[in-house]
C-alpha atoms as a PDB file:
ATOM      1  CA  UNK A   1      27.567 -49.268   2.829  1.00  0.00           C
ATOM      2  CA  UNK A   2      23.985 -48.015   2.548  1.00  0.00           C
ATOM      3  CA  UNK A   3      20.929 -50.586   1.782  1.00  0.00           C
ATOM      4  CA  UNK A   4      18.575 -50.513  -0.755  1.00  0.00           C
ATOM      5  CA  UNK A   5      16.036 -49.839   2.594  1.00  0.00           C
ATOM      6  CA  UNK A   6      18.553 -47.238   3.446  1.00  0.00           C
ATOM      7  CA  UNK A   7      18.630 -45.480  -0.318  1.00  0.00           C
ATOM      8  CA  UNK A   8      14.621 -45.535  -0.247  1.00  0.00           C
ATOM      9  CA  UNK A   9      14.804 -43.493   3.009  1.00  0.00           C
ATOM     10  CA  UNK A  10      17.543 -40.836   1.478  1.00  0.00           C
ATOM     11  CA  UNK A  11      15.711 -40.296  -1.845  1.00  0.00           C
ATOM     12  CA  UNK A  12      12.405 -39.600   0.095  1.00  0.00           C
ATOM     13  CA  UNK A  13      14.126 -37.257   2.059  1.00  0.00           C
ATOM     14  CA  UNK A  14      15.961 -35.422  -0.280  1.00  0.00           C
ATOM     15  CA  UNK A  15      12.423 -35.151  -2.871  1.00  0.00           C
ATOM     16  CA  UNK A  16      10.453 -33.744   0.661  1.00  0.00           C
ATOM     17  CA  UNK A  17      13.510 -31.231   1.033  1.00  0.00           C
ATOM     18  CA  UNK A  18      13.078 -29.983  -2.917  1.00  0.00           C
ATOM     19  CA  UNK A  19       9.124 -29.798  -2.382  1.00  0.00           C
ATOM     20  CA  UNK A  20       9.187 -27.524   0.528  1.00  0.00           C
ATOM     21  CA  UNK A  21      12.102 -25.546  -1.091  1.00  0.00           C
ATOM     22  CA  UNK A  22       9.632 -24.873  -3.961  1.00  0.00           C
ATOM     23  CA  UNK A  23       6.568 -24.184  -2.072  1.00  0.00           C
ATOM     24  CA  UNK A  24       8.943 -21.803  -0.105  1.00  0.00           C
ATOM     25  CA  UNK A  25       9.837 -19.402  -3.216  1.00  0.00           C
ATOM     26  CA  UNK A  26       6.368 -19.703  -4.864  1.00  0.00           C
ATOM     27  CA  UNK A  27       5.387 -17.968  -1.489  1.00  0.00           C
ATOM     28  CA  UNK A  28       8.422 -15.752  -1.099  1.00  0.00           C
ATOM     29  CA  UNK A  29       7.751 -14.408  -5.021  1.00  0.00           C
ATOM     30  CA  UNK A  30       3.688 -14.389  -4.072  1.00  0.00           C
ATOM     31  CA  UNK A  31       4.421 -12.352  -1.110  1.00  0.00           C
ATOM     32  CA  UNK A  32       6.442  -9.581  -3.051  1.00  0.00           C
ATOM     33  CA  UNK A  33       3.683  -8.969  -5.777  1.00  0.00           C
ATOM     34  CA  UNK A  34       1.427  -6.260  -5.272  1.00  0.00           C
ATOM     35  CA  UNK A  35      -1.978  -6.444  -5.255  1.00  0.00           C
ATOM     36  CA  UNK A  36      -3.106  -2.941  -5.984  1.00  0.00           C
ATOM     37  CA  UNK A  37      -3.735  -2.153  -9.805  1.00  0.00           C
ATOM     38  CA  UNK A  38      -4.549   2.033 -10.665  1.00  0.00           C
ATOM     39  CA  UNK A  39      -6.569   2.080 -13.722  1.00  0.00           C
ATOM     40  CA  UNK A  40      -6.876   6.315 -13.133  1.00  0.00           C
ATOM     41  CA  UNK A  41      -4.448   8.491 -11.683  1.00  0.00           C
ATOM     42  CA  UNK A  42      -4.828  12.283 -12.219  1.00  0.00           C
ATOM     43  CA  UNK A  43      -3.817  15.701 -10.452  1.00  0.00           C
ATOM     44  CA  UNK A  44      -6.247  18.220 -11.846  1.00  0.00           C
ATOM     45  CA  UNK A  45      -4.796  21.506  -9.950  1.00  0.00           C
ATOM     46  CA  UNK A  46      -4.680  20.747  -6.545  1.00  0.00           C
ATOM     47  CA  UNK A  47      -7.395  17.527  -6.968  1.00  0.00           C
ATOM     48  CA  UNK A  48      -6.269  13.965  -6.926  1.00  0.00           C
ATOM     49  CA  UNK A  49      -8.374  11.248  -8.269  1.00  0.00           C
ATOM     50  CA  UNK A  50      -7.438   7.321  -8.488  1.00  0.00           C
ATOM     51  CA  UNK A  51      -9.496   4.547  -9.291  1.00  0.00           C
ATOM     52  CA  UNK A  52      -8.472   0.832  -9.278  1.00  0.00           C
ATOM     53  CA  UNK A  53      -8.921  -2.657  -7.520  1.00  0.00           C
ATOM     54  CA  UNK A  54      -7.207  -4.278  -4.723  1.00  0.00           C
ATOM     55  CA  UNK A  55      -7.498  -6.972  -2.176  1.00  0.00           C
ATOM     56  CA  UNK A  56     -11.593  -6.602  -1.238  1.00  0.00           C
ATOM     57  CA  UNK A  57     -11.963  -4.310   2.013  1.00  0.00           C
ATOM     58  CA  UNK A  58      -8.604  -3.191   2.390  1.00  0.00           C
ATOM     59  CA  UNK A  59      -7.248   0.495   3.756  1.00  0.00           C
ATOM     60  CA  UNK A  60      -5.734   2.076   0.574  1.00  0.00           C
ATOM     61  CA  UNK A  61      -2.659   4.425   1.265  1.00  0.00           C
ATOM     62  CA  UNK A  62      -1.231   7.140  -0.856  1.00  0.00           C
ATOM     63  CA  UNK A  63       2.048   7.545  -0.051  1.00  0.00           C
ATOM     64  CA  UNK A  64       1.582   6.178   3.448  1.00  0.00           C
ATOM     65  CA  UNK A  65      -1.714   8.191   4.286  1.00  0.00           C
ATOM     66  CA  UNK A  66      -4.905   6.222   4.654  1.00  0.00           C
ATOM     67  CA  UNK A  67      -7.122   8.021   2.253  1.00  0.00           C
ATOM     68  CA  UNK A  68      -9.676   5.010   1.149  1.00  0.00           C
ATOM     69  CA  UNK A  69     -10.796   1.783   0.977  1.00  0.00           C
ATOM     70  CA  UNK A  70     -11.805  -0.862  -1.450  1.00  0.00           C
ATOM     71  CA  UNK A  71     -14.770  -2.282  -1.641  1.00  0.00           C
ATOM     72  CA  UNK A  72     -16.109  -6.228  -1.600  1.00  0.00           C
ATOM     73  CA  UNK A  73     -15.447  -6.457  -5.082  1.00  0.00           C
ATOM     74  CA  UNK A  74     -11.884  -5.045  -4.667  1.00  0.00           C
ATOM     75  CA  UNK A  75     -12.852  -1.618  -6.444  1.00  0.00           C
ATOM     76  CA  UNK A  76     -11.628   1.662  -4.814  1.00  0.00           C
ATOM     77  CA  UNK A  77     -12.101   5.155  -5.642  1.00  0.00           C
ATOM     78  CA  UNK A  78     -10.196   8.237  -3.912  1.00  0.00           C
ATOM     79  CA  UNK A  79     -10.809  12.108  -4.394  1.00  0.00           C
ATOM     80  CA  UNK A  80      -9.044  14.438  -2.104  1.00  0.00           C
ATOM     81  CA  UNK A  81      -9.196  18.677  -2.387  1.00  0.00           C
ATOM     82  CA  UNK A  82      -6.487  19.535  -2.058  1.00  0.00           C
ATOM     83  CA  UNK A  83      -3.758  17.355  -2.320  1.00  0.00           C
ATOM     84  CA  UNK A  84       0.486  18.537  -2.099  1.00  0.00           C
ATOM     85  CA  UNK A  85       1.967  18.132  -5.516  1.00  0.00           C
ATOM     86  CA  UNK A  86       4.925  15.559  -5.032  1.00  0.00           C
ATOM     87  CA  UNK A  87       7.953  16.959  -6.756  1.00  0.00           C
ATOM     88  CA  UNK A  88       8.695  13.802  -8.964  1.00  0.00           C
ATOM     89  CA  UNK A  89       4.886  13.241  -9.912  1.00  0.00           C
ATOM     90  CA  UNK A  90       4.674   9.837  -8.539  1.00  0.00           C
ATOM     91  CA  UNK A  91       3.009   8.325  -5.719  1.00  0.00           C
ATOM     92  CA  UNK A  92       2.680   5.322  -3.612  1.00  0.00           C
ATOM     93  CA  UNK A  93      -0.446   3.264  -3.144  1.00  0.00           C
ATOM     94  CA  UNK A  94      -0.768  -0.001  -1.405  1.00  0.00           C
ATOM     95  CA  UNK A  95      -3.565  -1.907   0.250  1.00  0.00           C
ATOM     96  CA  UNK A  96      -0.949  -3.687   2.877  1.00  0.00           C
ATOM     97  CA  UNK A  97       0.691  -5.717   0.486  1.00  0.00           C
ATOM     98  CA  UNK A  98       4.622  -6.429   0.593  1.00  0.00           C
ATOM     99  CA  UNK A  99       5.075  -3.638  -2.192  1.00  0.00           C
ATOM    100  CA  UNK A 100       3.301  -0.634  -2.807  1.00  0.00           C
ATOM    101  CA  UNK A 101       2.842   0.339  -6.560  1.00  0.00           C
ATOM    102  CA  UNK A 102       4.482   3.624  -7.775  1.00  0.00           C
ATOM    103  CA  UNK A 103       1.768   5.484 -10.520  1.00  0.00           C
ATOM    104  CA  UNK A 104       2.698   8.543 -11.794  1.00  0.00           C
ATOM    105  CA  UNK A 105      -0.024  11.398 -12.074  1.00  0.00           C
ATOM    106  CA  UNK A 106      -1.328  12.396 -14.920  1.00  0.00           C
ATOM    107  CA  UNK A 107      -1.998  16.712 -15.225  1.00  0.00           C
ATOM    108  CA  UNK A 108       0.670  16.869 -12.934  1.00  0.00           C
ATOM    109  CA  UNK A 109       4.204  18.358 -14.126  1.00  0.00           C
ATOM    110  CA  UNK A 110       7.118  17.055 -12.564  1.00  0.00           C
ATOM    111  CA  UNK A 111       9.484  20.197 -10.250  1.00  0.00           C
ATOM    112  CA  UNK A 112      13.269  20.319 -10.764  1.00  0.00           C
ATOM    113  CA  UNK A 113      14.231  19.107  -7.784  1.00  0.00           C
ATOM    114  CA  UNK A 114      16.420  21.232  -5.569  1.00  0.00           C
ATOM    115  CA  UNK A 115      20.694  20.661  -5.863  1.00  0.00           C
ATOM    116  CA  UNK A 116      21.837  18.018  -3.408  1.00  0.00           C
ATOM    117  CA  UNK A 117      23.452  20.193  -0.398  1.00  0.00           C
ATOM    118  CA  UNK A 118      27.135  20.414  -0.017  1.00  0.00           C
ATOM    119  CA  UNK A 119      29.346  18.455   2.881  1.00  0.00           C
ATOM    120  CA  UNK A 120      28.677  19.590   5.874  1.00  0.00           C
ATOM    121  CA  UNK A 121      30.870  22.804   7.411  1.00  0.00           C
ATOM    122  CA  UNK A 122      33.016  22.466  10.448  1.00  0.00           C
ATOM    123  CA  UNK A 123      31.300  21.963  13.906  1.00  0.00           C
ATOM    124  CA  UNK A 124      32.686  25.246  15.422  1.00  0.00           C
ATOM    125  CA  UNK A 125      30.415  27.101  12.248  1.00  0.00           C
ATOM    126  CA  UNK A 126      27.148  28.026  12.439  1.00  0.00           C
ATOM    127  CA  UNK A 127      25.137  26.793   9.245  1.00  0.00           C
ATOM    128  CA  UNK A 128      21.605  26.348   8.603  1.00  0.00           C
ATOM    129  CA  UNK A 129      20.282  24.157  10.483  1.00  0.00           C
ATOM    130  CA  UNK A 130      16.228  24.075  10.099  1.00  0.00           C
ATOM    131  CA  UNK A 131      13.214  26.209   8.690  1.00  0.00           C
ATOM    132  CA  UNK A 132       9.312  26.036   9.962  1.00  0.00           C
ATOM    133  CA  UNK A 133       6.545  28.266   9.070  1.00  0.00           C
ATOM    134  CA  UNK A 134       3.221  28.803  11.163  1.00  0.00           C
ATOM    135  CA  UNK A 135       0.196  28.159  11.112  1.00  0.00           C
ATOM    136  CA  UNK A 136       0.800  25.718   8.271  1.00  0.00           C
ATOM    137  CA  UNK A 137      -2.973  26.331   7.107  1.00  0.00           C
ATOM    138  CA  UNK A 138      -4.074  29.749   6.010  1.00  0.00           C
ATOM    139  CA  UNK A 139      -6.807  31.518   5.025  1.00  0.00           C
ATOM    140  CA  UNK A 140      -5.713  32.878   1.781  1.00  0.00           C
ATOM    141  CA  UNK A 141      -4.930  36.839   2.281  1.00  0.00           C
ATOM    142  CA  UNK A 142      -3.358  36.291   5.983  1.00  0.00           C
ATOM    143  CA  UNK A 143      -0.376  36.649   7.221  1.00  0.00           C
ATOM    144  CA  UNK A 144       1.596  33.786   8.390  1.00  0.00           C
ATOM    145  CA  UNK A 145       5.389  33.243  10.576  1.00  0.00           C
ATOM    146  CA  UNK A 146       8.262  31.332   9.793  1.00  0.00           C
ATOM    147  CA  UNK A 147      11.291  30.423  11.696  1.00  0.00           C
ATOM    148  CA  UNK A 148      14.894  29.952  11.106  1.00  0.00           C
ATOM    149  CA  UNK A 149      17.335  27.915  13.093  1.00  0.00           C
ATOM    150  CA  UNK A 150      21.376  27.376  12.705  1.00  0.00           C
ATOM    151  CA  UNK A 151      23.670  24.599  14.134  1.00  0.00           C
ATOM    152  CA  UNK A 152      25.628  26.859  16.317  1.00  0.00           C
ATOM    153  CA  UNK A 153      25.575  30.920  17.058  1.00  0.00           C
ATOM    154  CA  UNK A 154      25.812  33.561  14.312  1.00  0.00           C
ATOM    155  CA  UNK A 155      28.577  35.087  14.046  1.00  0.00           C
ATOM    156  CA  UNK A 156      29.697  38.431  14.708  1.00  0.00           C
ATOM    157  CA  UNK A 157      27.826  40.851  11.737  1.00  0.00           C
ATOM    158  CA  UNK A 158      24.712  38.223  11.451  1.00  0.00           C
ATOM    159  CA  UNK A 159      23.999  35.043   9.141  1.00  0.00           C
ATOM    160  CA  UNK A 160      21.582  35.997   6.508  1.00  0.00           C
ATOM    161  CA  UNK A 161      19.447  33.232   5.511  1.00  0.00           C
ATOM    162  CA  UNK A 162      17.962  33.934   2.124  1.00  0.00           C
ATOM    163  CA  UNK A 163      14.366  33.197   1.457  1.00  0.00           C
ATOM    164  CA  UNK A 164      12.187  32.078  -1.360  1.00  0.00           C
ATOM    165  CA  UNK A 165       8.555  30.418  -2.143  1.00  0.00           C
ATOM    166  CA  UNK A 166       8.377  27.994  -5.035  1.00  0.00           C
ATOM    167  CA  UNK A 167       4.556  29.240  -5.125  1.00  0.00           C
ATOM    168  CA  UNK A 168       3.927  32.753  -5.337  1.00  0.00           C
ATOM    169  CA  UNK A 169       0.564  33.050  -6.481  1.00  0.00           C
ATOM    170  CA  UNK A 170      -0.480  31.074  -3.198  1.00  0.00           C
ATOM    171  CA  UNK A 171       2.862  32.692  -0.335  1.00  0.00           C
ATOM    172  CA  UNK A 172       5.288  35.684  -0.827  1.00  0.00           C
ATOM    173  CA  UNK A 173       8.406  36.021   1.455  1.00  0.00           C
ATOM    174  CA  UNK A 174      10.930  38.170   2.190  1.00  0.00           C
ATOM    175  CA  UNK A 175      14.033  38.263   0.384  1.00  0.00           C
ATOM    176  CA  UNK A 176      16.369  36.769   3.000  1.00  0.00           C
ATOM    177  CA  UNK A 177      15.895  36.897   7.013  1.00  0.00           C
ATOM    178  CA  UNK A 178      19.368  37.598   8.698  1.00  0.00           C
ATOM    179  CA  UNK A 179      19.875  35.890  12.508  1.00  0.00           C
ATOM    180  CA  UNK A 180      21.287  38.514  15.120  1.00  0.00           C
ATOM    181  CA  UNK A 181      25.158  37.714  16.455  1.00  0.00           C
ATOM    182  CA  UNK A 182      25.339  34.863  18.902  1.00  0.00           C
ATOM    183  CA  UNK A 183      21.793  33.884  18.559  1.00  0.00           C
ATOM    184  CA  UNK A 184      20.645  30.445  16.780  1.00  0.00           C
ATOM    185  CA  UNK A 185      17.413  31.211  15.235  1.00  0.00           C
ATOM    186  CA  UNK A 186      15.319  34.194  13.992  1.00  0.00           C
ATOM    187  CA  UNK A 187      11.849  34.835  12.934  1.00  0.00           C
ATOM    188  CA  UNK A 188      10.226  36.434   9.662  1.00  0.00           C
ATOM    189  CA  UNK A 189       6.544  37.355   8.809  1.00  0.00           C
ATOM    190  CA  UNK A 190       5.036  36.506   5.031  1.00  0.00           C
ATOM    191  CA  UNK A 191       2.177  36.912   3.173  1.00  0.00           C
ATOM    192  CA  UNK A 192      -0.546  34.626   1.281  1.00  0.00           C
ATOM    193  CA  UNK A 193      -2.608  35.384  -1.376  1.00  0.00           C
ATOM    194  CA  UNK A 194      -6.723  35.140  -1.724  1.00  0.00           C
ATOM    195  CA  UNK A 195      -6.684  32.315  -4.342  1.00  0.00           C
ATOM    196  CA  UNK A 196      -9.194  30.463  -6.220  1.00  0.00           C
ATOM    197  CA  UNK A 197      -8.512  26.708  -5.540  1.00  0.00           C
ATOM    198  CA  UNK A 198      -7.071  26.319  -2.170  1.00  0.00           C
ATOM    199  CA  UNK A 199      -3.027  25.264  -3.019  1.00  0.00           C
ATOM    200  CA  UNK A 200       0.586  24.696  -1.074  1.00  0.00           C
ATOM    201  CA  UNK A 201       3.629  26.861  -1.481  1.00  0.00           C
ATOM    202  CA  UNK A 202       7.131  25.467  -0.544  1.00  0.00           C
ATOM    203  CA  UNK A 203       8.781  28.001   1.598  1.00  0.00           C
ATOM    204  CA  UNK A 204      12.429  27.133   1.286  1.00  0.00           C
ATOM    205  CA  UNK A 205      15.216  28.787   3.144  1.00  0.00           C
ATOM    206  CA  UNK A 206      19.124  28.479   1.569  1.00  0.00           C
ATOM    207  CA  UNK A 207      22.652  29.943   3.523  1.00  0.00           C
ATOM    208  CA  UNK A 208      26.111  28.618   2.481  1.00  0.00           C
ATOM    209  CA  UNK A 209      24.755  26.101   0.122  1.00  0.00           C
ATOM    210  CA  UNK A 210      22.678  24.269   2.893  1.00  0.00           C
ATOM    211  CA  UNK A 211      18.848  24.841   2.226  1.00  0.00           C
ATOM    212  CA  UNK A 212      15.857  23.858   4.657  1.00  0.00           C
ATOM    213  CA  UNK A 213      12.261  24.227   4.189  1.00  0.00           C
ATOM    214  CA  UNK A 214       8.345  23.759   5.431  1.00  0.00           C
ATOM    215  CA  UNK A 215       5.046  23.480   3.758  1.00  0.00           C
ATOM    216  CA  UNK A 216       2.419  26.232   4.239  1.00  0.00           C
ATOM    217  CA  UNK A 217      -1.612  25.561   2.444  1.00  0.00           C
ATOM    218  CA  UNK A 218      -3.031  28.452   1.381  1.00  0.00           C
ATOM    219  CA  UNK A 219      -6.897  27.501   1.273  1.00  0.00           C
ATOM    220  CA  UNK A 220      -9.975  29.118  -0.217  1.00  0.00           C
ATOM    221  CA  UNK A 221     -12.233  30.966   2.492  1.00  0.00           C
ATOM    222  CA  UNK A 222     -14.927  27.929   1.702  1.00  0.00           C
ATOM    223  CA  UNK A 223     -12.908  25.481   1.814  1.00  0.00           C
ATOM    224  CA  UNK A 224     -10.883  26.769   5.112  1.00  0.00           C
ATOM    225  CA  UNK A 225     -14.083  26.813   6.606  1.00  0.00           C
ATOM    226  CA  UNK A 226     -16.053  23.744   5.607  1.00  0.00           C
ATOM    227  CA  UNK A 227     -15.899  19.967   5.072  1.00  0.00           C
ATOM    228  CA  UNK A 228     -17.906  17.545   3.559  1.00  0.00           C
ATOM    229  CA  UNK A 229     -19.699  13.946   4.247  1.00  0.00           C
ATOM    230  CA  UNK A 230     -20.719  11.493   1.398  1.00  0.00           C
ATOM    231  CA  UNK A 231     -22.515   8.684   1.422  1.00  0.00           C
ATOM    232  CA  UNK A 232     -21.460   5.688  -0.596  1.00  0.00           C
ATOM    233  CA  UNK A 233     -23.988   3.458  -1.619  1.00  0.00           C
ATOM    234  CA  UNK A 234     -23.413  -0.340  -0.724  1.00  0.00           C
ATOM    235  CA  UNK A 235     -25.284  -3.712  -0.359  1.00  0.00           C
ATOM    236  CA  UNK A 236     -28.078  -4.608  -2.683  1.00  0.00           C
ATOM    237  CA  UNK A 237     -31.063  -3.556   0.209  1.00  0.00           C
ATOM    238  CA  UNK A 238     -33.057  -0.158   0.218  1.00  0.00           C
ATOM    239  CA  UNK A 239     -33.032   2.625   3.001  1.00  0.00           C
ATOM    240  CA  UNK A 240     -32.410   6.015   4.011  1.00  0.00           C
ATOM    241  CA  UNK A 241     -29.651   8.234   5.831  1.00  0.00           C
ATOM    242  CA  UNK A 242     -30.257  11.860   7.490  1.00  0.00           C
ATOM    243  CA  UNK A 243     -27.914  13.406   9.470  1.00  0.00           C
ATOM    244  CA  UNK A 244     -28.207  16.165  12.371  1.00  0.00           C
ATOM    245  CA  UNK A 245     -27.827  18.664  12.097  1.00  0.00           C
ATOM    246  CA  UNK A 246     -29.689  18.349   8.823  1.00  0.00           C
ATOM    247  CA  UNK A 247     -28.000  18.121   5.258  1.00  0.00           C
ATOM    248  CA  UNK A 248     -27.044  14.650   4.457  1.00  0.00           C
ATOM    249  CA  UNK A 249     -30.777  13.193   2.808  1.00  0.00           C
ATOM    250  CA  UNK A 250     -29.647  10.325   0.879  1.00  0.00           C
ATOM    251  CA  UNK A 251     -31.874   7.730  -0.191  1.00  0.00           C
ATOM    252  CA  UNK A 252     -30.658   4.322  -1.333  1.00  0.00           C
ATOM    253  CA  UNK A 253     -32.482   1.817  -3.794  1.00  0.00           C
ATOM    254  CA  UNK A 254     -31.314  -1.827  -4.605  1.00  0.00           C
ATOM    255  CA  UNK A 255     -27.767   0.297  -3.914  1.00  0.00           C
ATOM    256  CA  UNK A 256     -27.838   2.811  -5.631  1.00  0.00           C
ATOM    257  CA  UNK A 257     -28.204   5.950  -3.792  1.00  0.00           C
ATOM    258  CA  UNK A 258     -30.525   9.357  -4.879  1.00  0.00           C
ATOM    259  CA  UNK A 259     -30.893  12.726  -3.040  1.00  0.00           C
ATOM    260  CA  UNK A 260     -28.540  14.769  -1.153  1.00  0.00           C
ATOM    261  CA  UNK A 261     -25.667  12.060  -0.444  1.00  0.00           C
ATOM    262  CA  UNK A 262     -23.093  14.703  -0.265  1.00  0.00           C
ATOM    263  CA  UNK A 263     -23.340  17.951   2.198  1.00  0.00           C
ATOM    264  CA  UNK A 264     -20.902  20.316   3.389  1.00  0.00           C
ATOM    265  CA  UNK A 265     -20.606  21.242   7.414  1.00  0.00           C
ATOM    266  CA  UNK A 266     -18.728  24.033   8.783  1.00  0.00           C
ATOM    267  CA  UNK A 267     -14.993  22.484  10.308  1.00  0.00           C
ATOM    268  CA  UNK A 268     -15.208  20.781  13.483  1.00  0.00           C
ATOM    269  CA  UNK A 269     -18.636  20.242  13.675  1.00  0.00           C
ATOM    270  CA  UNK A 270     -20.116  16.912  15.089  1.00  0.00           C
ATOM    271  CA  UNK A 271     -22.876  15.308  12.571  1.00  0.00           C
ATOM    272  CA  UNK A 272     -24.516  12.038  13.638  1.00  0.00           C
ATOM    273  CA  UNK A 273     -25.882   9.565  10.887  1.00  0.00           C
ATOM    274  CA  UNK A 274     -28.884   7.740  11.071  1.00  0.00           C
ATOM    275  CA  UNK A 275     -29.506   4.804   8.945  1.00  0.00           C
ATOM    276  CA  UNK A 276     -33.220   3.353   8.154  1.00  0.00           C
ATOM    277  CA  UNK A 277     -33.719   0.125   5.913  1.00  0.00           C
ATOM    278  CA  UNK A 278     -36.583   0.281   3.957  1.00  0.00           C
ATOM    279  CA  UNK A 279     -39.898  -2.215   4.034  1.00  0.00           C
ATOM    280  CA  UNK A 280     -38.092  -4.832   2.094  1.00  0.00           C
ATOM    281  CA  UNK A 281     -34.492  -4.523   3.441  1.00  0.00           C
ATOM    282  CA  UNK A 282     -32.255  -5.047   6.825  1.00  0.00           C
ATOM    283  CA  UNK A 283     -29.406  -2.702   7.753  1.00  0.00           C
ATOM    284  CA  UNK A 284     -26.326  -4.697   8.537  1.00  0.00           C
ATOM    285  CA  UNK A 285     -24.481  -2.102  10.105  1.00  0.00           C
ATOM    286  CA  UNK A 286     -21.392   0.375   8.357  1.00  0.00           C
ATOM    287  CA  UNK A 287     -18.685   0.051   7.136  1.00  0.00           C
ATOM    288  CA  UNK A 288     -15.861   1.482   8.646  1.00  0.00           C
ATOM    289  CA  UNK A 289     -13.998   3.801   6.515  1.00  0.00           C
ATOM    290  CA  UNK A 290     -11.266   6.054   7.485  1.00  0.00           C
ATOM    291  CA  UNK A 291     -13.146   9.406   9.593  1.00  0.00           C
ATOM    292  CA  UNK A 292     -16.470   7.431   9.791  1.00  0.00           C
ATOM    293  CA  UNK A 293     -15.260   4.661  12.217  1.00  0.00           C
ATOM    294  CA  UNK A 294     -18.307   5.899  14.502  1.00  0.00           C
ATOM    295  CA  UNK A 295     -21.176   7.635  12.362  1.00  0.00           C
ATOM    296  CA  UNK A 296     -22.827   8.959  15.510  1.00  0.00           C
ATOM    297  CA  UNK A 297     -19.879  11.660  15.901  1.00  0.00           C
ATOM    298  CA  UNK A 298     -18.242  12.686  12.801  1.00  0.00           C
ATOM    299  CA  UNK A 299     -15.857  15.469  13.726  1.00  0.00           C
ATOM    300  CA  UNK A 300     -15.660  17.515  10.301  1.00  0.00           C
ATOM    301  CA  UNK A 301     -12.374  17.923   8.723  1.00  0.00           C
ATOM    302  CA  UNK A 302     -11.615  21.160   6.889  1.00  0.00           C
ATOM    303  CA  UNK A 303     -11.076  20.891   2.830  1.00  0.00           C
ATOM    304  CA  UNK A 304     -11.547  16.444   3.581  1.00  0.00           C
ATOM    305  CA  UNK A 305     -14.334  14.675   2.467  1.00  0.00           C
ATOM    306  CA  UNK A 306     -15.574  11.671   4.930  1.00  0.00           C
ATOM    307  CA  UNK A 307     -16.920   8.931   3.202  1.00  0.00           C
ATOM    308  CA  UNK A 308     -19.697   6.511   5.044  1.00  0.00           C
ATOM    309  CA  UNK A 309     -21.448   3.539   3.899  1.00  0.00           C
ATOM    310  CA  UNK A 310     -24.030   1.800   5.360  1.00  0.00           C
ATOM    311  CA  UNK A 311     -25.261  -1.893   4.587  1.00  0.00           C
ATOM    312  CA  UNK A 312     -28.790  -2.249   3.553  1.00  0.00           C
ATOM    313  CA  UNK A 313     -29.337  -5.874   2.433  1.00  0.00           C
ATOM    314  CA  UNK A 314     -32.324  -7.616   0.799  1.00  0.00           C
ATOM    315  CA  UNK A 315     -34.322  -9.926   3.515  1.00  0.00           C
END
């Protein structure tokens, strides 16, 4: 028979036990909120734009692809030229937390989704097994090569694979591609269009009601050529950047930045940023944002924008 001594010591016991239990769920259901809000989300052609907060100075993803980051104050803003339609509209954007937020685009309409592919044929017959197309970037007006590939030999006569593009203003293909008896894969040759924004065709391939495809970007001659750096005013100092080889002259007051800030440099070339505080300011070194980890050696991307900012603080 317990003691009142005893009792004291079970009830304490049992009150720690419901505490803990309760701090452990108001962390559990802290942990699975997100942390990202989109107050803009837009797909103007091939150009997406979002704007929104998250956790201060965290890598925001899009789908799983680091395209930005938010600032001290949480704020984030991401362009990118040209960005793959998703088929259902939606996208993914998270700043690490436990659960990304799905936003669905605005400008953007949604593509009937292809039918769900059958069971799967016997073993012993060949079926379609895989389609890829190269290079997947193209100047608009070339040629490009894709490749079918089947689980097992074709047959005697051939297995004709037939072909289609979901864009045809960007890619055209052949009708259908037919893979020689006893061989597992066979090539084709298709052509892309000179278009005005640079844009991605689906090139899908379809054989006994098993379908396959790959991705091809068709891109404008500037934009298959070129890339661009911006510079993103930040801190509340005063200073200037220049790059070499020349372009980038961006000059930054109390933060807010005046002159060329943007420039465009042919793909794959190396730019190197300098940074100069004014009279009345320190520079506190950059911030690094994805492609402008090291502003000495920015290798530029074709059709991506590299965003750097530099800290220029008040002394």
């Amino acid at each position: 028979m317990e003691g009142p001594k005893t009792s004291r010591k079970t009830a304490k016991r049992i009150a720690l036990a419901a505490v803990l239990a309760l701090i452990a769920g108001m962390v559990a259901a802290s942990a699975a909120l997100a942390d990202v809000r989109v107050s803009r989300a837009e797909l103007n052609g091939s150009r997406l734009r979002l704007e929104g907060t998250a956790i201060p100075n965290r890598t925001i993803t899009v789908d799983g692809v680091a395209l930005g980051t938010s600032d001290g104050a949480g704020n984030f803003r991401i362009e990118r030229d040209p960005f793959a339609k998703p088929a259902d509209c939606t996208v993914d954007v998270n700043d690490g937390s436990a659960t990304p937020l799905s936003v669905t685009l605005s400008g953007c309409t949604v593509t009937s989704p292809l039918p769900p592919p059958p069971p799967p044929p016997p073993a012993t017959a060949a079926s379609l097994s895989s389609l890829t197309v190269s290079p997947r970037d193209v100047l608009g007006g070339q040629t490009a090569a894709g490749t079918v590939r089947l689980t097992a030999a074709a047959p005697a006569g051939g297995f004709v694979v037939s072909l289609s593009s979901d864009n045809t203003t960007a890619a055209n293909v052949p009708a259908a591609v037919t893979v020689p008896a006893g061989a597992t894969s066979a090539g084709f040759t298709f052509t892309t269009n000179v278009v005005s924004n640079s844009q991605s065709a689906i090139i899908i391939g379809s054989a006994g009601g098993v379908t396959a495809h790959d991705v091809v970007t068709v891109w404008t001659e500037f934009a298959y050529t070129h890339g661009s750096i911006s510079i993103v005013p930040g801190g509340n100092g005063s200073g200037r950047v220049t790059s070499q080889p020349a372009g980038i002259d961006c000059t930054i007051t109390n933060g807010n930045g005046s002159g060329a800030c943007t420039s465009f440099f042919t793909v794959g070339t190396i730019v190197r940023l300098d940074a100069r505080p004014a009279q009345n300011s320190g520079f506190a070194g950059w911030r690094g944002l994805p492609g402008c980890g090291d502003p000495s050696k920015i290798t530029v991307a074709r059709g991506t924008n590299i965003n750097c900012q530099p800290g220029f603080v008040l002394k």
